[in-house]
C-alpha atoms as a PDB file:
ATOM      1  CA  UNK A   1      36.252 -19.522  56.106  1.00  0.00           C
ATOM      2  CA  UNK A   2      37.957 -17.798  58.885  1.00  0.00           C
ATOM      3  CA  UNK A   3      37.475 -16.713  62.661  1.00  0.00           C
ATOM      4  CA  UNK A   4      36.717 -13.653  64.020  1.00  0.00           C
ATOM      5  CA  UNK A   5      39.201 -12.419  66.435  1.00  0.00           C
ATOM      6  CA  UNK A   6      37.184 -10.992  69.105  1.00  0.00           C
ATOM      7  CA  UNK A   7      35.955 -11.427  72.757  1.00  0.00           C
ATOM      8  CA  UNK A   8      37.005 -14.923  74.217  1.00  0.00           C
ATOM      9  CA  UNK A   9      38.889 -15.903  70.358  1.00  0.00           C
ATOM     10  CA  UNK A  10      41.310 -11.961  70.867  1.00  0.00           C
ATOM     11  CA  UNK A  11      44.342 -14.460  72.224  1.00  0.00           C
ATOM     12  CA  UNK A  12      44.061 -17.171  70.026  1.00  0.00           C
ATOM     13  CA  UNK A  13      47.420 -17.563  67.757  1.00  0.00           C
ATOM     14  CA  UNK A  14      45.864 -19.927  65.263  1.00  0.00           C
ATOM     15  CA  UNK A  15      43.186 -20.531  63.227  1.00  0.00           C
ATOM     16  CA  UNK A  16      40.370 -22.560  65.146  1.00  0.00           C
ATOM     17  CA  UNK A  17      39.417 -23.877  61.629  1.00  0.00           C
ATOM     18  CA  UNK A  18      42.610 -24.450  59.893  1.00  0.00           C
ATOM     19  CA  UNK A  19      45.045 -24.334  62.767  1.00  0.00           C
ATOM     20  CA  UNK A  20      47.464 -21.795  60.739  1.00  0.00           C
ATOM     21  CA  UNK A  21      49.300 -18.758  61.906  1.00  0.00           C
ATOM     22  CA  UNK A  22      47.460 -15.832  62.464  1.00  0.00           C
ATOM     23  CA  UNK A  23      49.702 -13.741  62.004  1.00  0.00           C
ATOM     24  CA  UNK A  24      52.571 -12.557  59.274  1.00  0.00           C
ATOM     25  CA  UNK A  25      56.010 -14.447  59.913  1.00  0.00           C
ATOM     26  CA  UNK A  26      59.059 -12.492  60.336  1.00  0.00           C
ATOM     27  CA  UNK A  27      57.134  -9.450  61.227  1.00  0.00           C
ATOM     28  CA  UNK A  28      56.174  -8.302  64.658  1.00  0.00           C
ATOM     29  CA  UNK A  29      52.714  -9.156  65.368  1.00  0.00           C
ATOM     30  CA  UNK A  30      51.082  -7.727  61.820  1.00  0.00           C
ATOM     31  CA  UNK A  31      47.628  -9.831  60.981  1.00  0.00           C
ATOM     32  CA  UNK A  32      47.446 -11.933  57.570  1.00  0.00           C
ATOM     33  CA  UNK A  33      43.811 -10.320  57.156  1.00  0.00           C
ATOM     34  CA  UNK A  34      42.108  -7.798  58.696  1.00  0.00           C
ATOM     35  CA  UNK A  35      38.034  -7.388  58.727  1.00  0.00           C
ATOM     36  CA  UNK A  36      37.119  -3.680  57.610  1.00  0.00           C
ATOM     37  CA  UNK A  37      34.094  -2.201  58.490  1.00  0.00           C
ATOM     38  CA  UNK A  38      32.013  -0.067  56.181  1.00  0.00           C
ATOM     39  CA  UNK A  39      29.213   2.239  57.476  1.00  0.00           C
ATOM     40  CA  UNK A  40      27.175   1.802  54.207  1.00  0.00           C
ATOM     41  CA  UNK A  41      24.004   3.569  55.807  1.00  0.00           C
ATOM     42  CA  UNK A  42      25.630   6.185  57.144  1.00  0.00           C
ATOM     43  CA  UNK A  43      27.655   7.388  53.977  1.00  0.00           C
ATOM     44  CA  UNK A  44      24.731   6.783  52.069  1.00  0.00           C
ATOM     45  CA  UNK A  45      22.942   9.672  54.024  1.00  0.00           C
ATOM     46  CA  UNK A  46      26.105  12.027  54.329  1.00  0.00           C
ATOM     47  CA  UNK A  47      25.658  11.639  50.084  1.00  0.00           C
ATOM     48  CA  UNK A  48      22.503  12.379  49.979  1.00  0.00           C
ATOM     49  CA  UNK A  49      22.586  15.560  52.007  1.00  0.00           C
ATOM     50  CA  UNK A  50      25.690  16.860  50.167  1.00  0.00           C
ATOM     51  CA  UNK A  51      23.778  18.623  46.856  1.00  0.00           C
ATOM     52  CA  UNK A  52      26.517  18.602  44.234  1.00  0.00           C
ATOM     53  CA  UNK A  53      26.501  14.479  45.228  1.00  0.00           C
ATOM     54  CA  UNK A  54      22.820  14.055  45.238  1.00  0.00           C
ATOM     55  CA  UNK A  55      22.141  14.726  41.840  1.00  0.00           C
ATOM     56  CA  UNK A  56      24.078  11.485  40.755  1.00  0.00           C
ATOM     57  CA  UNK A  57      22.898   9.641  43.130  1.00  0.00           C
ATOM     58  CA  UNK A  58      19.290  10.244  41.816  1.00  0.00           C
ATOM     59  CA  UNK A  59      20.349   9.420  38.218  1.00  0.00           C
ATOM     60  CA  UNK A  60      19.139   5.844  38.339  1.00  0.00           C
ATOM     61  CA  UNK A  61      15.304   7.541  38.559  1.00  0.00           C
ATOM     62  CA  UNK A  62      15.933  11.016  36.914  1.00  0.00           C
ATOM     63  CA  UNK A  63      17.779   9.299  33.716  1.00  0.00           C
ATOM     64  CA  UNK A  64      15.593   6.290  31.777  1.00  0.00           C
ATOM     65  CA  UNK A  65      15.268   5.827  28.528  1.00  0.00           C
ATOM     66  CA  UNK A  66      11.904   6.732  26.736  1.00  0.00           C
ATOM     67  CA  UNK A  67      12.595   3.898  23.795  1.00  0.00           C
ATOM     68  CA  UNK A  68      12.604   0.254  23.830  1.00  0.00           C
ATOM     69  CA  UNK A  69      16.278   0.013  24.148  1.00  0.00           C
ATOM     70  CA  UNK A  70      17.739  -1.310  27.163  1.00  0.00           C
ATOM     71  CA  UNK A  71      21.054   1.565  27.533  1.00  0.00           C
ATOM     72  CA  UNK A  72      21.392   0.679  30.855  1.00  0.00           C
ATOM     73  CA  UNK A  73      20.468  -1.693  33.957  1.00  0.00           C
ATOM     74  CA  UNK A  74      17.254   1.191  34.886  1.00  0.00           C
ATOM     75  CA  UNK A  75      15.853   0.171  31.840  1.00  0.00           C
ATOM     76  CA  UNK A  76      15.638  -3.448  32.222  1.00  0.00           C
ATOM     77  CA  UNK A  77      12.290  -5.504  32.458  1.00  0.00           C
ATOM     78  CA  UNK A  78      13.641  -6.385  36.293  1.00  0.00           C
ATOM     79  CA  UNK A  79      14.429  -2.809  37.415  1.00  0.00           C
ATOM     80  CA  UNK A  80      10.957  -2.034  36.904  1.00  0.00           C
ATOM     81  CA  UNK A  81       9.358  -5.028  38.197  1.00  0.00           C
ATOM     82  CA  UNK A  82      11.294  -4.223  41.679  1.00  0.00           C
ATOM     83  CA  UNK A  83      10.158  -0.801  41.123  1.00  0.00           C
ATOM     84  CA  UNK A  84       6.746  -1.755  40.820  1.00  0.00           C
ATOM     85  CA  UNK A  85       7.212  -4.463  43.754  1.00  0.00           C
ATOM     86  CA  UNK A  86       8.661  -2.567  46.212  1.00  0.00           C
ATOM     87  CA  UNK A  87       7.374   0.775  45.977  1.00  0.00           C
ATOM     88  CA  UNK A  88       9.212   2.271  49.626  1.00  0.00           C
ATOM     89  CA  UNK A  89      12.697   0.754  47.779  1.00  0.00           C
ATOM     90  CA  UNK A  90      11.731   2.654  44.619  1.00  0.00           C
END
């Protein structure tokens, strides 16, 4: 567990939680972890618009197996229950 930095916390030199050092000792003011954000949403749609991209990304639907054999997870009794489920997901 750990505490986000931000707002009325941006000060803070310790951990609320733990009380240790935020920061790396010996070096000049360099965090021991730093949050990254992801746009997952975002890069999802710049993937889908690019066309030598979108093909793989509709592999999952395009590709399943006609046979009983389970070759990958799109074959699987649970991909096509949520398929069935959640038809705007599908």
């Amino acid at each position: 567990m750990g505490v986000l930095y931000h707002n009325e916390h941006e000060v803070v030199n310790q951990c609320l939680v733990c009380h240790e050092c935020r920061y790396v000792l010996g070096r000049n003011r360099v965090p021991k972890k730093v949050l990254r954000h992801f746009p997952l949403i975002l890069r999802l749609k710049q993937m889908f618009r690019a066309l030598n991209l979108s093909k793989f990304m509709k592999w999952h639907h395009d590709k399943i197996s006609k046979d009983e054999y389970v070759k990958h997870v799109v074959d699987s009794k649970a991909w096509a229950h949520i398929n069935f489920t959640w038809l705007e997901f599908a």
